[in-house]
PDB file of N, CA and C in Angstrom:
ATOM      1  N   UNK A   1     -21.383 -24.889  22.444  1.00  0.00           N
ATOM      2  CA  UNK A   1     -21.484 -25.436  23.779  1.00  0.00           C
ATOM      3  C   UNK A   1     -21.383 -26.946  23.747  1.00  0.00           C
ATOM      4  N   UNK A   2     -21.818 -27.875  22.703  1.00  0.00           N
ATOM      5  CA  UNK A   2     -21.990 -29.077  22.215  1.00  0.00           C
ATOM      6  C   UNK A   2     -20.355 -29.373  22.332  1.00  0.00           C
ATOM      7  N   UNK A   3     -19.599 -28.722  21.842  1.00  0.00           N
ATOM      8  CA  UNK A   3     -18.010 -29.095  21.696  1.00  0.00           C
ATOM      9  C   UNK A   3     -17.203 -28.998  23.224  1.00  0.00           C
ATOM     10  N   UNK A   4     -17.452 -28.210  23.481  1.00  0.00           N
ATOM     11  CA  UNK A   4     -16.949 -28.049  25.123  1.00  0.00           C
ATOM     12  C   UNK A   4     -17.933 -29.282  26.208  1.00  0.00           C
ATOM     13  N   UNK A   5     -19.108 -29.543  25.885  1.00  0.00           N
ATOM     14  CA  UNK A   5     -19.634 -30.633  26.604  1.00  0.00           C
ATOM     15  C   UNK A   5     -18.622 -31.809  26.505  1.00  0.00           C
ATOM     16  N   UNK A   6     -18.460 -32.177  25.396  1.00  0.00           N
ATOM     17  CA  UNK A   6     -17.873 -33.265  24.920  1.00  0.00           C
ATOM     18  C   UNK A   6     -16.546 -33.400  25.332  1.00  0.00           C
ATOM     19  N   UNK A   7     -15.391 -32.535  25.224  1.00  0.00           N
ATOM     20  CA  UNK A   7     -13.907 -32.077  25.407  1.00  0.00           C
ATOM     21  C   UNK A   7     -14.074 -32.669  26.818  1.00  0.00           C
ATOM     22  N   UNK A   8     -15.181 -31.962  27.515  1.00  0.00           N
ATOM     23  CA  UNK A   8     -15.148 -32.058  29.023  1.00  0.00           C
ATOM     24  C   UNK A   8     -15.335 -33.329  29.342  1.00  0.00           C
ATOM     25  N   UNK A   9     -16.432 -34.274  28.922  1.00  0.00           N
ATOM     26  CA  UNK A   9     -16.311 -35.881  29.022  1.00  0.00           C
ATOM     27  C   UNK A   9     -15.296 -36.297  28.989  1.00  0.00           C
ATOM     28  N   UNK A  10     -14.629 -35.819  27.648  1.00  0.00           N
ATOM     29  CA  UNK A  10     -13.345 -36.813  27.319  1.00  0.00           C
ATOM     30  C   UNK A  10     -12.057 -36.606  28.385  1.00  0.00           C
ATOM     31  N   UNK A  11     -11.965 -34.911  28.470  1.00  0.00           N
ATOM     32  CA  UNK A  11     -11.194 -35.109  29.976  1.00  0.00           C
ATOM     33  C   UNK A  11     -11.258 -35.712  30.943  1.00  0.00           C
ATOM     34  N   UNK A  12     -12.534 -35.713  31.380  1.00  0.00           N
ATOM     35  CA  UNK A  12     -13.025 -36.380  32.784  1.00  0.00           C
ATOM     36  C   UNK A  12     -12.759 -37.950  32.951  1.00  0.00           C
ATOM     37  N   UNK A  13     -12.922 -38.501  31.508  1.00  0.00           N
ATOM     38  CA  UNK A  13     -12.806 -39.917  31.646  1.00  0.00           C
ATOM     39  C   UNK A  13     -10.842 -40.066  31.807  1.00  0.00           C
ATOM     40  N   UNK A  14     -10.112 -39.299  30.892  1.00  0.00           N
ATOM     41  CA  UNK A  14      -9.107 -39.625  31.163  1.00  0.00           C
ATOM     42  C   UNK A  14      -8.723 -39.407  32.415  1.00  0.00           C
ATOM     43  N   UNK A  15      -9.040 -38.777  33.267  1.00  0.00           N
ATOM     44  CA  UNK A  15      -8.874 -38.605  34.713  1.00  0.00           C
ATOM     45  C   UNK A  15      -9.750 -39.076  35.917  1.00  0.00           C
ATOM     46  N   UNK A  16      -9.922 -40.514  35.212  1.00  0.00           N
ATOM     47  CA  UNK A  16     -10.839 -41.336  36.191  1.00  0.00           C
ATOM     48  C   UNK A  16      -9.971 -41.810  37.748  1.00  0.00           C
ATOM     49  N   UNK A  17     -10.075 -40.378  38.103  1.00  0.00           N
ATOM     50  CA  UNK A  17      -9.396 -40.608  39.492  1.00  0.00           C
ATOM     51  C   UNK A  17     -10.483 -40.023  40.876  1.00  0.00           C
ATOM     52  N   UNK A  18     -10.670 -40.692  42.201  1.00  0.00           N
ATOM     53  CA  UNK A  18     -11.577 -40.194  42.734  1.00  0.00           C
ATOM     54  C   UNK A  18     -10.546 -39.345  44.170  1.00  0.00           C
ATOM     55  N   UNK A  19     -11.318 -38.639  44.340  1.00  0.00           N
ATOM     56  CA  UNK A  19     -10.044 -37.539  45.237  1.00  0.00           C
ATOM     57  C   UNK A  19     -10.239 -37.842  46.491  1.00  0.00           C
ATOM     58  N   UNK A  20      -9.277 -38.322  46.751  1.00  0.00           N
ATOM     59  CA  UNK A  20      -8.742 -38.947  48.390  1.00  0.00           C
ATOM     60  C   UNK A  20      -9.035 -39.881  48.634  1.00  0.00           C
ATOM     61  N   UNK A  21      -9.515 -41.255  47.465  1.00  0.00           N
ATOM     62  CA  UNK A  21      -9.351 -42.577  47.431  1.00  0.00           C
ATOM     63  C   UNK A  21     -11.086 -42.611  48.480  1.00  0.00           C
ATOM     64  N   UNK A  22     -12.067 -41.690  48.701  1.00  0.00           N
ATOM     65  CA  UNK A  22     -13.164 -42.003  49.365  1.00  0.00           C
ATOM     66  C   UNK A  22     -14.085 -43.038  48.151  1.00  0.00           C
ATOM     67  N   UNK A  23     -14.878 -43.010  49.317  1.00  0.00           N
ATOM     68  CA  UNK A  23     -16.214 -44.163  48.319  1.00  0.00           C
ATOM     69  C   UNK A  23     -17.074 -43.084  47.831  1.00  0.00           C
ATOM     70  N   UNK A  24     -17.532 -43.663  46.676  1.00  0.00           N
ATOM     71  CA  UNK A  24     -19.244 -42.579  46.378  1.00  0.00           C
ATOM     72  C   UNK A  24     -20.108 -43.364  47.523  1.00  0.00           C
ATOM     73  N   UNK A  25     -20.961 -41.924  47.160  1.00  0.00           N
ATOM     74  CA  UNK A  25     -22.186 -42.367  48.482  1.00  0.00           C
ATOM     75  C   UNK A  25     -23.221 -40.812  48.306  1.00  0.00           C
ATOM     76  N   UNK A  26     -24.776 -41.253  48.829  1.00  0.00           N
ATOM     77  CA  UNK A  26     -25.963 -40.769  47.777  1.00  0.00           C
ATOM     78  C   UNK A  26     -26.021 -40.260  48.946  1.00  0.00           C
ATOM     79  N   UNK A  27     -25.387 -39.062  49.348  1.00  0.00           N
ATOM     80  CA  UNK A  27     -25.722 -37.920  50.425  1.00  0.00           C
ATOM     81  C   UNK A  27     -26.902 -37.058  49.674  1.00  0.00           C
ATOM     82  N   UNK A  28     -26.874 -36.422  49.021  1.00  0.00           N
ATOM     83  CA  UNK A  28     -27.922 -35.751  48.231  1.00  0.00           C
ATOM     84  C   UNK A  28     -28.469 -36.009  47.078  1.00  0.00           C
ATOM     85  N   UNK A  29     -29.321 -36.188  46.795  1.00  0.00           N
ATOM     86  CA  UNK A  29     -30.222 -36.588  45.533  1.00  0.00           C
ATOM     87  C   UNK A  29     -30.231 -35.053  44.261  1.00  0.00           C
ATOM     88  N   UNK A  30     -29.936 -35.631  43.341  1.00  0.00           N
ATOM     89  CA  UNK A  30     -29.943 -35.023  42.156  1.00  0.00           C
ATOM     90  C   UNK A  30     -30.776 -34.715  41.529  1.00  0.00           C
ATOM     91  N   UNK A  31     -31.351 -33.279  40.960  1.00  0.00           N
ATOM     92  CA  UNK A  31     -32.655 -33.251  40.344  1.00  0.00           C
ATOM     93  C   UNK A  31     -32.590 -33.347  39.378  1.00  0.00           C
ATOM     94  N   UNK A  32     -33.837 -33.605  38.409  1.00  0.00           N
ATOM     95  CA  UNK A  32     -33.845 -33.941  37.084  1.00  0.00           C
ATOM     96  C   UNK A  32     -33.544 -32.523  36.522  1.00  0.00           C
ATOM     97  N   UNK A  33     -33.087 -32.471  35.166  1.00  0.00           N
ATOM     98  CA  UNK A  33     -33.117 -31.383  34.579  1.00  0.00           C
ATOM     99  C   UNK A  33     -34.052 -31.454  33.106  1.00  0.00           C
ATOM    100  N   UNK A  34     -34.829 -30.340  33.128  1.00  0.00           N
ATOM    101  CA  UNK A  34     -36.418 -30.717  31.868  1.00  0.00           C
ATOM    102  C   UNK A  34     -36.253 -29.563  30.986  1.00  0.00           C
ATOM    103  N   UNK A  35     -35.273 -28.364  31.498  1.00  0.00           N
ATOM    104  CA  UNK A  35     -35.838 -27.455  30.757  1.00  0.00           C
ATOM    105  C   UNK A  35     -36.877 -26.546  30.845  1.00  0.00           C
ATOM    106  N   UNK A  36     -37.163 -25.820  30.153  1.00  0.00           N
ATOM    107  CA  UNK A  36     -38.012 -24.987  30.417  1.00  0.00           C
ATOM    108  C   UNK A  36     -37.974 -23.779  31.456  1.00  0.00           C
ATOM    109  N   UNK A  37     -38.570 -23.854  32.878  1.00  0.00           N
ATOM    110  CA  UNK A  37     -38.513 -22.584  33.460  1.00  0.00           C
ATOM    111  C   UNK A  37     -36.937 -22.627  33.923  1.00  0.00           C
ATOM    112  N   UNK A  38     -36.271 -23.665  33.964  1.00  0.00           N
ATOM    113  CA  UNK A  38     -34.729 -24.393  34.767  1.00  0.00           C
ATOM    114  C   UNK A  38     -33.747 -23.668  34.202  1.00  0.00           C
ATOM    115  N   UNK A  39     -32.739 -23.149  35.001  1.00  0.00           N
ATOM    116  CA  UNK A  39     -31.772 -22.544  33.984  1.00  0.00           C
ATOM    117  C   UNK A  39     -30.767 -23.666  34.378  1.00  0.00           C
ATOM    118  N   UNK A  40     -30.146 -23.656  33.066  1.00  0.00           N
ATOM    119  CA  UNK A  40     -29.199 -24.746  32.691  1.00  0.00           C
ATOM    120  C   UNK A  40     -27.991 -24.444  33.922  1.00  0.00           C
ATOM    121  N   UNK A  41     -26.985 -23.651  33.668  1.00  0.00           N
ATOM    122  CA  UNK A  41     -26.538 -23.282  34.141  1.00  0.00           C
ATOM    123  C   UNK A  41     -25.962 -23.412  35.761  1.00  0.00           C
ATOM    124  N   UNK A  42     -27.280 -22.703  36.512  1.00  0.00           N
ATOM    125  CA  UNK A  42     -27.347 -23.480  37.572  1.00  0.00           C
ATOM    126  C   UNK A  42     -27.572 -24.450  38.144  1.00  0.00           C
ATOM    127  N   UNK A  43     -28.276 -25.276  36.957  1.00  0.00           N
ATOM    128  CA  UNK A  43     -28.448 -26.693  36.872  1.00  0.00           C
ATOM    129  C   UNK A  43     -27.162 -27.622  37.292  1.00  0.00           C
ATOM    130  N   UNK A  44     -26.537 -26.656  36.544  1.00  0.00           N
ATOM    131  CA  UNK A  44     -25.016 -27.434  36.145  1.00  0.00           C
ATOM    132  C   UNK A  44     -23.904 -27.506  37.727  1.00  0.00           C
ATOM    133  N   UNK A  45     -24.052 -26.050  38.292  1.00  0.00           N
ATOM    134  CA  UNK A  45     -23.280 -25.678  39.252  1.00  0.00           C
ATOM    135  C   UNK A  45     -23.778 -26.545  40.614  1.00  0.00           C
ATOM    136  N   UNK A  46     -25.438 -26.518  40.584  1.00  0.00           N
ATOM    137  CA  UNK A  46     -26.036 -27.697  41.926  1.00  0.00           C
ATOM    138  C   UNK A  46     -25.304 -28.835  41.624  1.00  0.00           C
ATOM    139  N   UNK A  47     -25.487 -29.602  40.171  1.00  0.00           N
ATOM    140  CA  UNK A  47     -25.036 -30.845  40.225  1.00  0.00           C
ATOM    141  C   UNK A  47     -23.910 -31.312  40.599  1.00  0.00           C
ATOM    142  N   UNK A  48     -22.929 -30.445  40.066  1.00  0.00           N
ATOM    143  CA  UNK A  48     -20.994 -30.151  40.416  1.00  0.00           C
ATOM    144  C   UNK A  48     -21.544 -30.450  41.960  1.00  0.00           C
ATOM    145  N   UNK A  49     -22.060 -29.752  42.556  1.00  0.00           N
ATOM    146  CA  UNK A  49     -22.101 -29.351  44.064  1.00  0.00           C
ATOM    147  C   UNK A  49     -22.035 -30.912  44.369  1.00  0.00           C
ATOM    148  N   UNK A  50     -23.671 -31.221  44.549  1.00  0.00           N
ATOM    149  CA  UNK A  50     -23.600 -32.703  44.930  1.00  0.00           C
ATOM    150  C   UNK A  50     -22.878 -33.788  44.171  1.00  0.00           C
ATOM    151  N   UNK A  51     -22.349 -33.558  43.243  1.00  0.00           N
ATOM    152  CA  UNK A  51     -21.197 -34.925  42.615  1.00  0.00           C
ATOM    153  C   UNK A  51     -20.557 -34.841  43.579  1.00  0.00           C
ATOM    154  N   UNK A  52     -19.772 -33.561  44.066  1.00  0.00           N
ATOM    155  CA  UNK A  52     -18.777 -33.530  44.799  1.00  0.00           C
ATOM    156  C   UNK A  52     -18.748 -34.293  46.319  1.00  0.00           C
ATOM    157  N   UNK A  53     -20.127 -33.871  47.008  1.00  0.00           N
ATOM    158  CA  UNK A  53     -20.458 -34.004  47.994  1.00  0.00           C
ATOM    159  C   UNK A  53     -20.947 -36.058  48.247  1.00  0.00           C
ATOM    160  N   UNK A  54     -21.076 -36.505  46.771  1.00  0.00           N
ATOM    161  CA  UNK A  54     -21.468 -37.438  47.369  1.00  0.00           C
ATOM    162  C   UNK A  54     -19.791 -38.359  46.550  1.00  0.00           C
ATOM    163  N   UNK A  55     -18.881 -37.531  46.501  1.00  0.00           N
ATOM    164  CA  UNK A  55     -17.727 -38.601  45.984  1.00  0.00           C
ATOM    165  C   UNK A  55     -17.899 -39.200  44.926  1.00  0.00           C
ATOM    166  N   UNK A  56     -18.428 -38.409  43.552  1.00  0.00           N
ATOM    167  CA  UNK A  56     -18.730 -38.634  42.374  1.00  0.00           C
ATOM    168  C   UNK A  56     -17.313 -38.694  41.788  1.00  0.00           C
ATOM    169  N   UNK A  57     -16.718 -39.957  41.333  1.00  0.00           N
ATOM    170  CA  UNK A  57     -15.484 -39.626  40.177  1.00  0.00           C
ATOM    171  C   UNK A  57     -15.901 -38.525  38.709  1.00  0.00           C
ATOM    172  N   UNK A  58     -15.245 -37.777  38.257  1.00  0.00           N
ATOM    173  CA  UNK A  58     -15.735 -37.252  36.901  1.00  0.00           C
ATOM    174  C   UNK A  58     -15.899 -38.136  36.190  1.00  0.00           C
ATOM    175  N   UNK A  59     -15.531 -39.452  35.666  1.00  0.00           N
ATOM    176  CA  UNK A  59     -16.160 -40.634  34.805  1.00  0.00           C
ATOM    177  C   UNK A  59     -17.797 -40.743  35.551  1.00  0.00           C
ATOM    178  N   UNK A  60     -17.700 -41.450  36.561  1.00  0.00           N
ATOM    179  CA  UNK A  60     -18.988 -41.609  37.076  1.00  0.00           C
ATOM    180  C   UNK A  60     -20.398 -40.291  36.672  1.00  0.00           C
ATOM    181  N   UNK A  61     -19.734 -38.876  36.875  1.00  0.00           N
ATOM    182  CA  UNK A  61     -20.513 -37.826  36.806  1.00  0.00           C
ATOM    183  C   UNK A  61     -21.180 -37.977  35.213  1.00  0.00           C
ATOM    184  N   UNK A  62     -20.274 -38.462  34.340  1.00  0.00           N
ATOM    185  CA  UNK A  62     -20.233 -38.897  32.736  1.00  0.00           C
ATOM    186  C   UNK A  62     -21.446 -39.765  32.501  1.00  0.00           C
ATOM    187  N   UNK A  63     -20.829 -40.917  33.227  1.00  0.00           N
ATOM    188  CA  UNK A  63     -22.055 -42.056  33.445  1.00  0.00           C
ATOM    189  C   UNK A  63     -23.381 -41.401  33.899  1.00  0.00           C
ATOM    190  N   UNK A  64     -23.812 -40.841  34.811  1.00  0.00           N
ATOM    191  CA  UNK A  64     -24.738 -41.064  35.414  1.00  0.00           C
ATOM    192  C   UNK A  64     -25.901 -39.389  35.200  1.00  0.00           C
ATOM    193  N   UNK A  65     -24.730 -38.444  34.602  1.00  0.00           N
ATOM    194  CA  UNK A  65     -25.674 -37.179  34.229  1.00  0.00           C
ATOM    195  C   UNK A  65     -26.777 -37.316  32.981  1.00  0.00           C
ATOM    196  N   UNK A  66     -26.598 -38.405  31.802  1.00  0.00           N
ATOM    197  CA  UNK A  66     -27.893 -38.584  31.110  1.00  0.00           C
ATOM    198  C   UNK A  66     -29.068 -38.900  31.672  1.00  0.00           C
ATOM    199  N   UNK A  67     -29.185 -40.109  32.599  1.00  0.00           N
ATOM    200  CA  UNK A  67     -30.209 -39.884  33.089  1.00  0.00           C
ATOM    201  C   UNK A  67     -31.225 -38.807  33.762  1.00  0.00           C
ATOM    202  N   UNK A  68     -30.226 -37.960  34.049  1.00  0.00           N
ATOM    203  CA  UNK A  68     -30.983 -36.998  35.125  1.00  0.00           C
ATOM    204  C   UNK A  68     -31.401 -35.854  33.834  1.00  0.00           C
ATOM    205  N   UNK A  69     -31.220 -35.900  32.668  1.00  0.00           N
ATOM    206  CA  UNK A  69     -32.268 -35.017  31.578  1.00  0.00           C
ATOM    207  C   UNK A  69     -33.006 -35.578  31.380  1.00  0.00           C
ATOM    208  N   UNK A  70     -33.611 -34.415  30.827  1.00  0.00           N
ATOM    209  CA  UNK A  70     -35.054 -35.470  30.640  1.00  0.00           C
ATOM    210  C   UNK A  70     -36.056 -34.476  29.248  1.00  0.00           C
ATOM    211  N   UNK A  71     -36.815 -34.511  28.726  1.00  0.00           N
ATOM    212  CA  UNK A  71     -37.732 -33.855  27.144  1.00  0.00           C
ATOM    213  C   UNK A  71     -36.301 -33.073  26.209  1.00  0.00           C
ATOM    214  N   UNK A  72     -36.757 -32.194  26.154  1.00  0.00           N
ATOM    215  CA  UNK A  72     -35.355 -32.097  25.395  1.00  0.00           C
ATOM    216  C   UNK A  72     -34.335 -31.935  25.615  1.00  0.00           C
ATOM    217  N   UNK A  73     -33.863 -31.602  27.160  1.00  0.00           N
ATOM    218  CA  UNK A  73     -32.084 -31.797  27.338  1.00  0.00           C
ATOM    219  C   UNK A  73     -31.856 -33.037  26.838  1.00  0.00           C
ATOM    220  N   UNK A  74     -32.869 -34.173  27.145  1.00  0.00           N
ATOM    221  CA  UNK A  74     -32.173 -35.130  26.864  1.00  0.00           C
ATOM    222  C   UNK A  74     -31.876 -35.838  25.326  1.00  0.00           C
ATOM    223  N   UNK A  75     -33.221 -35.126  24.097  1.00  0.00           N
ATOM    224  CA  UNK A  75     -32.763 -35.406  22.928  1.00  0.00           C
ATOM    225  C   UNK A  75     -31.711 -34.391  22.700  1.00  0.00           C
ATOM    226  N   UNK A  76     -31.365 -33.436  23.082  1.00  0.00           N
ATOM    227  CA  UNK A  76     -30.040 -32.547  22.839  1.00  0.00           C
ATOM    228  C   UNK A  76     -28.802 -33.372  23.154  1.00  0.00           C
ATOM    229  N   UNK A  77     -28.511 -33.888  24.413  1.00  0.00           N
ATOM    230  CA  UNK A  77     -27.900 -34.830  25.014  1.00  0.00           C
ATOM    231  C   UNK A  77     -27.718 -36.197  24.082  1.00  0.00           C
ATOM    232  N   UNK A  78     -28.045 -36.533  23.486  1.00  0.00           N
ATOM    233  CA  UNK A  78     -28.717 -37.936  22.707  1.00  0.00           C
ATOM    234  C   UNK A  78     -27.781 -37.466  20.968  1.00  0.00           C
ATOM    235  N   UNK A  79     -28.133 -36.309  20.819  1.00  0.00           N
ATOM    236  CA  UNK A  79     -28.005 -35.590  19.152  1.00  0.00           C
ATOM    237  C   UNK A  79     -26.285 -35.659  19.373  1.00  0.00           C
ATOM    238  N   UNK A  80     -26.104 -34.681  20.811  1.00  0.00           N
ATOM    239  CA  UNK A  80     -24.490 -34.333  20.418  1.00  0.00           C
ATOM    240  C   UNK A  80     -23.599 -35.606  20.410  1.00  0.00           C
ATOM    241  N   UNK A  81     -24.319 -36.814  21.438  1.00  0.00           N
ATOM    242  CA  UNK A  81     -23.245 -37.838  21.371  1.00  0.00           C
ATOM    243  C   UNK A  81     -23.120 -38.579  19.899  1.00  0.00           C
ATOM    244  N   UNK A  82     -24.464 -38.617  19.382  1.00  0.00           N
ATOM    245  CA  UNK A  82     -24.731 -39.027  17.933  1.00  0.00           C
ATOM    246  C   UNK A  82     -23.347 -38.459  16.932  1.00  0.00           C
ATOM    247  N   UNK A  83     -23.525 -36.900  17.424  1.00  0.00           N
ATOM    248  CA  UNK A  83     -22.559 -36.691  16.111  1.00  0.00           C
ATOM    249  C   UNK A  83     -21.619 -36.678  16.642  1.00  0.00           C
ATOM    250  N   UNK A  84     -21.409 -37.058  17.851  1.00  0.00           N
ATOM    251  CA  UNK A  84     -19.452 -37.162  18.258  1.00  0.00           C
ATOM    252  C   UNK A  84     -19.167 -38.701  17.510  1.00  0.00           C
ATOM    253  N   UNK A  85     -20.204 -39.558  17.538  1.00  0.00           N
ATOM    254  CA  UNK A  85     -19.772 -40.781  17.359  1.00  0.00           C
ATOM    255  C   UNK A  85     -19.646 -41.230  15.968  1.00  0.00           C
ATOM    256  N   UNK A  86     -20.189 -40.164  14.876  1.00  0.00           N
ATOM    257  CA  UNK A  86     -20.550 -40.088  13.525  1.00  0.00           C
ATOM    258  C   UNK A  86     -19.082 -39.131  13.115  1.00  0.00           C
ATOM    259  N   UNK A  87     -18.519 -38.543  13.727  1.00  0.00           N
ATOM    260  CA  UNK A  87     -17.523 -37.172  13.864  1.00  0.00           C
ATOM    261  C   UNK A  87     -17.613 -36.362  12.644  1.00  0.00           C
ATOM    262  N   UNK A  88     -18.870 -35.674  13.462  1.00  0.00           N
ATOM    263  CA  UNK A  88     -19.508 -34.721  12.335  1.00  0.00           C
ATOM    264  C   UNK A  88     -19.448 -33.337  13.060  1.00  0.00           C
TER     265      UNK A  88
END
């Protein structure tokens, strides 16, 4: 899953295009993701939702989805970029 996270960054950045030239803008607030009772998953599909909704470029979505983990998504998050950047 670590390899497909990553593939998917790297796409997204090469296609730093925002669709229909709109502005971002913080229509809906993003929840943190912690783990535990949270399924990832749908974690994933809300967030898509509101990127979309608030005119998130996929670079931007790149940028701004670390913050929103948090206990161990976010040392998971932290590990895989480690070894993309080590290319291990």
């Amino acid at each position: 899953m670590g390899y497909l996270l990553i593939q998917n960054q790297t796409n997204a950045v090469a296609n730093n295009t925002n669709h229909l030239g709109q502005r971002e803008t913080k229509l809906i607030e993003i929840i943190l993701f912690a783990g535990g009772n949270q399924d990832l998953v749908t974690w994933i599909e809300e967030f898509e939702c509101i990127a979309v909704a608030n005119n998130f470029t996929d670079a931007r979505r790149l940028q701004i989805i670390p913050a929103y983990l948090k206990n161990e998504a976010a040392i998971w998050y932290t590990n895989i970029n480690q070894q993309q950047a080590f290319g291990y």
